[in-house]
N, C-alpha and C. Protein backbone atom coordinates (compact mmCIF):
# COMPACT_ATOMS: atom_id res chain seq x y z
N UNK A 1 -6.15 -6.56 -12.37
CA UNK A 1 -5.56 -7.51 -11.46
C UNK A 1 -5.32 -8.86 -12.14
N UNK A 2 -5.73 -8.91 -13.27
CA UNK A 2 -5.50 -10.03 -14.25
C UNK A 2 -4.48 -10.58 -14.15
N UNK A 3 -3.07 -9.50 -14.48
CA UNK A 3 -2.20 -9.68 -14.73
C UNK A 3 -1.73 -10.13 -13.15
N UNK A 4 -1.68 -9.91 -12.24
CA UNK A 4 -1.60 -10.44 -11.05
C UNK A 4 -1.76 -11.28 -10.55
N UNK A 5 -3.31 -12.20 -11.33
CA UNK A 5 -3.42 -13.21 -10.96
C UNK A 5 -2.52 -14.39 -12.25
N UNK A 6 -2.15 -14.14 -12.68
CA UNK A 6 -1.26 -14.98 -13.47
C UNK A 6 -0.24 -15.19 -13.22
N UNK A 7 0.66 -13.91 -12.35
CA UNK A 7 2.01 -14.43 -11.81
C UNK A 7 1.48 -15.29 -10.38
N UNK A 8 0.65 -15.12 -9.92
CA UNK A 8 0.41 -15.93 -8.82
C UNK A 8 0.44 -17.32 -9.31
N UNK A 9 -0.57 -17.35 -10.22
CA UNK A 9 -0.45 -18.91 -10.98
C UNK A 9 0.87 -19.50 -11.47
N UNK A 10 1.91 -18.72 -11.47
CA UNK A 10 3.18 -19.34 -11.58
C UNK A 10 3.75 -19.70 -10.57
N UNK A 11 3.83 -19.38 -9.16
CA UNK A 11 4.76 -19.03 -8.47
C UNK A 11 4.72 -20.54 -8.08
N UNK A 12 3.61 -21.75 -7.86
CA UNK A 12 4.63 -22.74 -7.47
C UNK A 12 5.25 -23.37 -8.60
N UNK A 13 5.40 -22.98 -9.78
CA UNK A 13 6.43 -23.56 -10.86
C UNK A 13 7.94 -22.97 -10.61
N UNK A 14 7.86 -22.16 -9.48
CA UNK A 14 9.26 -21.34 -8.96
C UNK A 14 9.97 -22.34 -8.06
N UNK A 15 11.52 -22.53 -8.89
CA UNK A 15 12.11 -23.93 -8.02
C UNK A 15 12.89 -23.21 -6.93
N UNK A 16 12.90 -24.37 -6.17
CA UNK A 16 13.20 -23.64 -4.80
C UNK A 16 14.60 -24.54 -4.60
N UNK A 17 15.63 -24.72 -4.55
CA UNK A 17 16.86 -25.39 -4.66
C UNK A 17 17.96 -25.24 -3.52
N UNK A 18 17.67 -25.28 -2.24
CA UNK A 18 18.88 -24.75 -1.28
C UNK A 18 20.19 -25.88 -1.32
N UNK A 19 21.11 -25.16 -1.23
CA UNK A 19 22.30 -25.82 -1.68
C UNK A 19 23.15 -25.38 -0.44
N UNK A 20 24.87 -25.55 -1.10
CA UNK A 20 25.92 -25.85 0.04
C UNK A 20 25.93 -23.88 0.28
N UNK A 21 25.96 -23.05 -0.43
CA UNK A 21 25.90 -21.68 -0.56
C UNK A 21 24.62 -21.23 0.76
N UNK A 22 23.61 -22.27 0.80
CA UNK A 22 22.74 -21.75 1.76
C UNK A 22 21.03 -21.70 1.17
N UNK A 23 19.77 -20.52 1.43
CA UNK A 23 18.82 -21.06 1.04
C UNK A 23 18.17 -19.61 0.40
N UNK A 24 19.73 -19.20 -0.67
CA UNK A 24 18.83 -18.01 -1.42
C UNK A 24 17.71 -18.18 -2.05
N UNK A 25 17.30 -19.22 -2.65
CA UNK A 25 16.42 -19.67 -3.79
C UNK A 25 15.00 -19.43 -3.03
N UNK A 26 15.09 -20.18 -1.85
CA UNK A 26 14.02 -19.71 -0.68
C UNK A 26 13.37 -18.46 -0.69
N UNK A 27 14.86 -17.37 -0.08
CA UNK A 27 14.52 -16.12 0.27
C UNK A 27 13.84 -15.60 -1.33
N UNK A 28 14.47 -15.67 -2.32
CA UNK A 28 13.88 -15.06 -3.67
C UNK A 28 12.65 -15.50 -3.41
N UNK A 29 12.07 -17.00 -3.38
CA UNK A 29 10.63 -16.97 -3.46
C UNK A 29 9.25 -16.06 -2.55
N UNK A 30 10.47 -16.58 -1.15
CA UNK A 30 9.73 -15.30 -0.14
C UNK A 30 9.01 -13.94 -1.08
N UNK A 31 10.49 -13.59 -1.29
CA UNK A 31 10.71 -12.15 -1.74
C UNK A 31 8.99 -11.74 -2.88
N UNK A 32 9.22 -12.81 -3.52
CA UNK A 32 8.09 -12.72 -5.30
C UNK A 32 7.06 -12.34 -4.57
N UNK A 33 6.47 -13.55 -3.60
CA UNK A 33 5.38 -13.48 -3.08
C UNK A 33 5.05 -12.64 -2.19
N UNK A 34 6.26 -11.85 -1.49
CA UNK A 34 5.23 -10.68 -0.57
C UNK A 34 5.35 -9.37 -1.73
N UNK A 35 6.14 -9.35 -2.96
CA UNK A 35 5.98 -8.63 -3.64
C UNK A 35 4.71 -8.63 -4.54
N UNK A 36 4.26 -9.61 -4.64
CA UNK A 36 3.04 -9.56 -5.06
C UNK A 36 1.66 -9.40 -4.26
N UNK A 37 1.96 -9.42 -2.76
CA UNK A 37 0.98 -9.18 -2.17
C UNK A 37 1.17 -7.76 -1.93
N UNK A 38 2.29 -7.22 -2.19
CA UNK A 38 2.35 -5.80 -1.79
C UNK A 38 1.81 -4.96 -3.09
N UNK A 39 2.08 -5.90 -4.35
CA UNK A 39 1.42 -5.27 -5.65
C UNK A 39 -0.23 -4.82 -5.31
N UNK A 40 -0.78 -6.17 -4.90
CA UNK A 40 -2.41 -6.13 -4.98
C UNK A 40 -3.03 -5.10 -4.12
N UNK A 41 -2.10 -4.87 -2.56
CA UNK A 41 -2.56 -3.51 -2.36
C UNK A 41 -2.52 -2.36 -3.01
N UNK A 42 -1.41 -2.11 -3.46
CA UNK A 42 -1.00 -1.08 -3.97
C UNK A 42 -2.02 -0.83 -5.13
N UNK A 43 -2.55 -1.74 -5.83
CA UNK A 43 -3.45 -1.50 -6.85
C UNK A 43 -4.88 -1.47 -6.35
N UNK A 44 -4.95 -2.32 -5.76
CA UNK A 44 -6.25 -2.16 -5.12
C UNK A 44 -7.03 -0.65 -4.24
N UNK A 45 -5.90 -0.06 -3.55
CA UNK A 45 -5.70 1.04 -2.70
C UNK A 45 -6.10 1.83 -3.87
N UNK A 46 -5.08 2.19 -4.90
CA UNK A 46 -5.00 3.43 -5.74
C UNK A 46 -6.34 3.08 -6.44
N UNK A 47 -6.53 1.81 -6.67
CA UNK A 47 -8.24 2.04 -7.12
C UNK A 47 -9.31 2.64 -6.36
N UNK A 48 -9.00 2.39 -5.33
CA UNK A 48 -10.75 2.99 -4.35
C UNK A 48 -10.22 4.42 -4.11
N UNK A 49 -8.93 5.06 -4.40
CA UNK A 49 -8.60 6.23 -4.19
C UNK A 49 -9.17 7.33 -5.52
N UNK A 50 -9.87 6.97 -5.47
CA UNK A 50 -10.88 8.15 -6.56
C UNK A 50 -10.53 9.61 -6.57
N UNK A 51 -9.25 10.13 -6.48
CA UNK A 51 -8.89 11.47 -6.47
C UNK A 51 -7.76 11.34 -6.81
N UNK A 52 -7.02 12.66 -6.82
CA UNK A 52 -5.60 12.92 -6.90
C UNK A 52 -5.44 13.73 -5.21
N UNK A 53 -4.51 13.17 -5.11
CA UNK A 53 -3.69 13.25 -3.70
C UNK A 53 -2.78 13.06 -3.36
N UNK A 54 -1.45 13.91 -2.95
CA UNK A 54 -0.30 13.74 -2.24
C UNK A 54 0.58 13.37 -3.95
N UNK A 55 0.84 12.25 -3.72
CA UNK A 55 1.55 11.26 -5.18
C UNK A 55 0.61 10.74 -5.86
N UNK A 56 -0.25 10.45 -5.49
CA UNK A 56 -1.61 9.60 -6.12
C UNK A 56 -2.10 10.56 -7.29
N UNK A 57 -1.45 10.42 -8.49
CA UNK A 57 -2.58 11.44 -9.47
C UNK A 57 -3.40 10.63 -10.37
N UNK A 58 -4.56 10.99 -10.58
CA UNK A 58 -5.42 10.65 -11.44
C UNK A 58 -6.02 11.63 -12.38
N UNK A 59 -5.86 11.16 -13.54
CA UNK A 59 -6.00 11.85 -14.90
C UNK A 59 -7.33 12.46 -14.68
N UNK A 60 -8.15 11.12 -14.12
CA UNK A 60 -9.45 11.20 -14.32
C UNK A 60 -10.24 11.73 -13.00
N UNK A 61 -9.47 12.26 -11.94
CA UNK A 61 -10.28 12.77 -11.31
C UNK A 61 -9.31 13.85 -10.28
N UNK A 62 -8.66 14.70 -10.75
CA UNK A 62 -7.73 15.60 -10.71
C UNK A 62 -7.74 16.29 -9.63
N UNK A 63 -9.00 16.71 -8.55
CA UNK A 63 -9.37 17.17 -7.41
C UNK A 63 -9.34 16.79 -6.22
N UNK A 64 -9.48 17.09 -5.17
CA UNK A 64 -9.37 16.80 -4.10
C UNK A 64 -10.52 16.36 -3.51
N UNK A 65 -10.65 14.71 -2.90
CA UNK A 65 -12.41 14.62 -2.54
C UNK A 65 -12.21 14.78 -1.43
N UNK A 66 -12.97 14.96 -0.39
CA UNK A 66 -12.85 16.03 0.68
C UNK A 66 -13.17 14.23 1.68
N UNK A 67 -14.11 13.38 1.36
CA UNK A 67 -14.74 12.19 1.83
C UNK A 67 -13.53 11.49 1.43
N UNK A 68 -12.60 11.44 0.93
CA UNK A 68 -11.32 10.36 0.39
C UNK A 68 -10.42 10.31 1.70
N UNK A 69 -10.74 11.85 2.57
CA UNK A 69 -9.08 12.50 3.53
C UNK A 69 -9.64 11.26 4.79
N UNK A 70 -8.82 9.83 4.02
CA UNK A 70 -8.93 8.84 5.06
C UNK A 70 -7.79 8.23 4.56
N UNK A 71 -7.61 7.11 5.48
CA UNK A 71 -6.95 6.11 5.14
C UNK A 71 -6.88 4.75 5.12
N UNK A 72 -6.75 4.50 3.80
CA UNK A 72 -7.15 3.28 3.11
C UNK A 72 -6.60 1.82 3.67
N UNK A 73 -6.90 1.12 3.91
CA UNK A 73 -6.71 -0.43 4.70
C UNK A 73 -7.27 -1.73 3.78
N UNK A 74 -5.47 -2.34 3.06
CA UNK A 74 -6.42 -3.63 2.15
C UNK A 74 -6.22 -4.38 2.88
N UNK A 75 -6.74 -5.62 2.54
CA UNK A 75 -6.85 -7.17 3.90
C UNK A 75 -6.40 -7.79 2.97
N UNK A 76 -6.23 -8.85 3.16
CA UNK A 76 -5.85 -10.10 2.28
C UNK A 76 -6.81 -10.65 1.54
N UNK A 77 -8.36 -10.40 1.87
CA UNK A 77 -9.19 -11.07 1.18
C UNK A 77 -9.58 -10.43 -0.15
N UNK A 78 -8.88 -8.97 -0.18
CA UNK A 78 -8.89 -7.85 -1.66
C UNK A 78 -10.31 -7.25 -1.23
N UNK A 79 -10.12 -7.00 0.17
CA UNK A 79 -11.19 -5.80 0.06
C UNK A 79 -10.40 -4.69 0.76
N UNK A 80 -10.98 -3.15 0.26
CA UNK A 80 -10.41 -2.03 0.51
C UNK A 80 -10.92 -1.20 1.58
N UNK A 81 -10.99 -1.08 2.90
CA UNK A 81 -11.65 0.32 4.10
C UNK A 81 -11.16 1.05 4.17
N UNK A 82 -12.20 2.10 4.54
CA UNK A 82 -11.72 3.19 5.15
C UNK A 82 -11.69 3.32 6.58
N UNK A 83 -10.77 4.33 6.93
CA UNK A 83 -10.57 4.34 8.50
C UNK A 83 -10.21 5.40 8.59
N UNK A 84 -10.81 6.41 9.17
CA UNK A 84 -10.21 7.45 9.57
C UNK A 84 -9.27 7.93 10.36
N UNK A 85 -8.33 8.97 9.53
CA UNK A 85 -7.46 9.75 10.36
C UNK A 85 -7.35 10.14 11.45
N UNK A 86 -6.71 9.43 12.71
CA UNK A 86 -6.74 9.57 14.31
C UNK A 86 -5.88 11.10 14.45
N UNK A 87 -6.48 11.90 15.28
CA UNK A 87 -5.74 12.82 15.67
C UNK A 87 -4.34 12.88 16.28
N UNK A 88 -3.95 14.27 16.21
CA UNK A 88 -2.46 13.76 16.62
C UNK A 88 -2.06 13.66 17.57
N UNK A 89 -1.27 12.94 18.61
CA UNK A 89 -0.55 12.60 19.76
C UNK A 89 -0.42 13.75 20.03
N UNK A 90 -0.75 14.18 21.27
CA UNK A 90 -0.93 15.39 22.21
C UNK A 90 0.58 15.50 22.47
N UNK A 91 1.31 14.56 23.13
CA UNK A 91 2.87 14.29 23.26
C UNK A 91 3.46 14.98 21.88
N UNK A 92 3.53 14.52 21.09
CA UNK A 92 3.30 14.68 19.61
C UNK A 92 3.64 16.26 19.11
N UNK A 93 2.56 16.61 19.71
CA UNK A 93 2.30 18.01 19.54
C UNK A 93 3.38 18.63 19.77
N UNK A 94 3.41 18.46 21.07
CA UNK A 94 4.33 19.51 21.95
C UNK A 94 5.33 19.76 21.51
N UNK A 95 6.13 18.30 21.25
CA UNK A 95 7.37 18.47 20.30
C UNK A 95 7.40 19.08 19.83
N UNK A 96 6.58 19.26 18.74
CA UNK A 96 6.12 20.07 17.68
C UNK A 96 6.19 21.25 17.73
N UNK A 97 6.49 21.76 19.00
CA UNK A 97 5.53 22.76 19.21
C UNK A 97 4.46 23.19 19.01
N UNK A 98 3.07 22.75 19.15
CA UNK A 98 1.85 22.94 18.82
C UNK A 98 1.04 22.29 17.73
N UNK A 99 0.58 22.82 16.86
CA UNK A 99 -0.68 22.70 16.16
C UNK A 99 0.28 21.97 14.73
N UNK A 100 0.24 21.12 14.30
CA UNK A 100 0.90 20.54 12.73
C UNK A 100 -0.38 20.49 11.74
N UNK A 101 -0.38 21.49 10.79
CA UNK A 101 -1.24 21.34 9.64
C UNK A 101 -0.65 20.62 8.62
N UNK A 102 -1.34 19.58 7.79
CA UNK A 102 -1.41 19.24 7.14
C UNK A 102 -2.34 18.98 5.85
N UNK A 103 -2.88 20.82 5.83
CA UNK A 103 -3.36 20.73 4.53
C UNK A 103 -2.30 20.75 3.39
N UNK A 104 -2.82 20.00 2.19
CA UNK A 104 -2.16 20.14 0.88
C UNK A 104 -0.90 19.63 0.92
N UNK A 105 -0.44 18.65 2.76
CA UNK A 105 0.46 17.69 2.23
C UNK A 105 0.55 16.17 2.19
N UNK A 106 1.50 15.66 1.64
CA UNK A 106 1.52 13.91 1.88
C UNK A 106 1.85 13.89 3.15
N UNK A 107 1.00 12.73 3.87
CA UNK A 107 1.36 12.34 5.39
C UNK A 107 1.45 11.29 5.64
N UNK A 108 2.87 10.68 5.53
CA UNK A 108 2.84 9.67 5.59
C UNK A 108 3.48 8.61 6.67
């Protein structure tokens, strides 16, 4: 996250310039910064994700952890929970027609 925290340390050296065109310079900065908050989850997440799953592969731990089949929640303060998988909408179902398994896929 090193590297993360260094573009953060740039971003108010990012000039912000709205002109007669309007206030792209703005929206770009917007843009950096929720891209970087969307980085730190994303890294943060795939770190506490200690398995391979769905897209998630890990070299180093190639299996399926059976205690992982949750879903992961970062906060802003860079901490990572778990929360478990709510069952499915009974409504849901029906559509469905019935029962939707989702072993062995991404659910996203």
């Amino acid at each position: 996250m090193t590297e993360l925290d260094g573009i953060e340390a740039r971003i108010p050296d990012v000039g912000v310039h709205p002109d007669i065109a309007g206030f792209s310079d703005l929206a770009h900065a917007y843009d950096l910064k929720s891209s970087l908050l969307a980085a730190r989850a994303t890294v943060a997440s795939a770190l506490e994700r200690r398995e391979t799953r769905g897209a998630h592969n890990r070299s180093d731990s190639p299996d399926l952890d059976p205690s992982l089949q949750v879903n992961l929640v970062w906060s802003a303060d860079g901490s990572v929970t778990r929360e478990a998988i709510p069952a499915a909408d009974p409504a849901m179902l029906a559509v469905a027609g019935g029962e939707v398994g989702t072993a062995g896929e991404l659910v996203e």
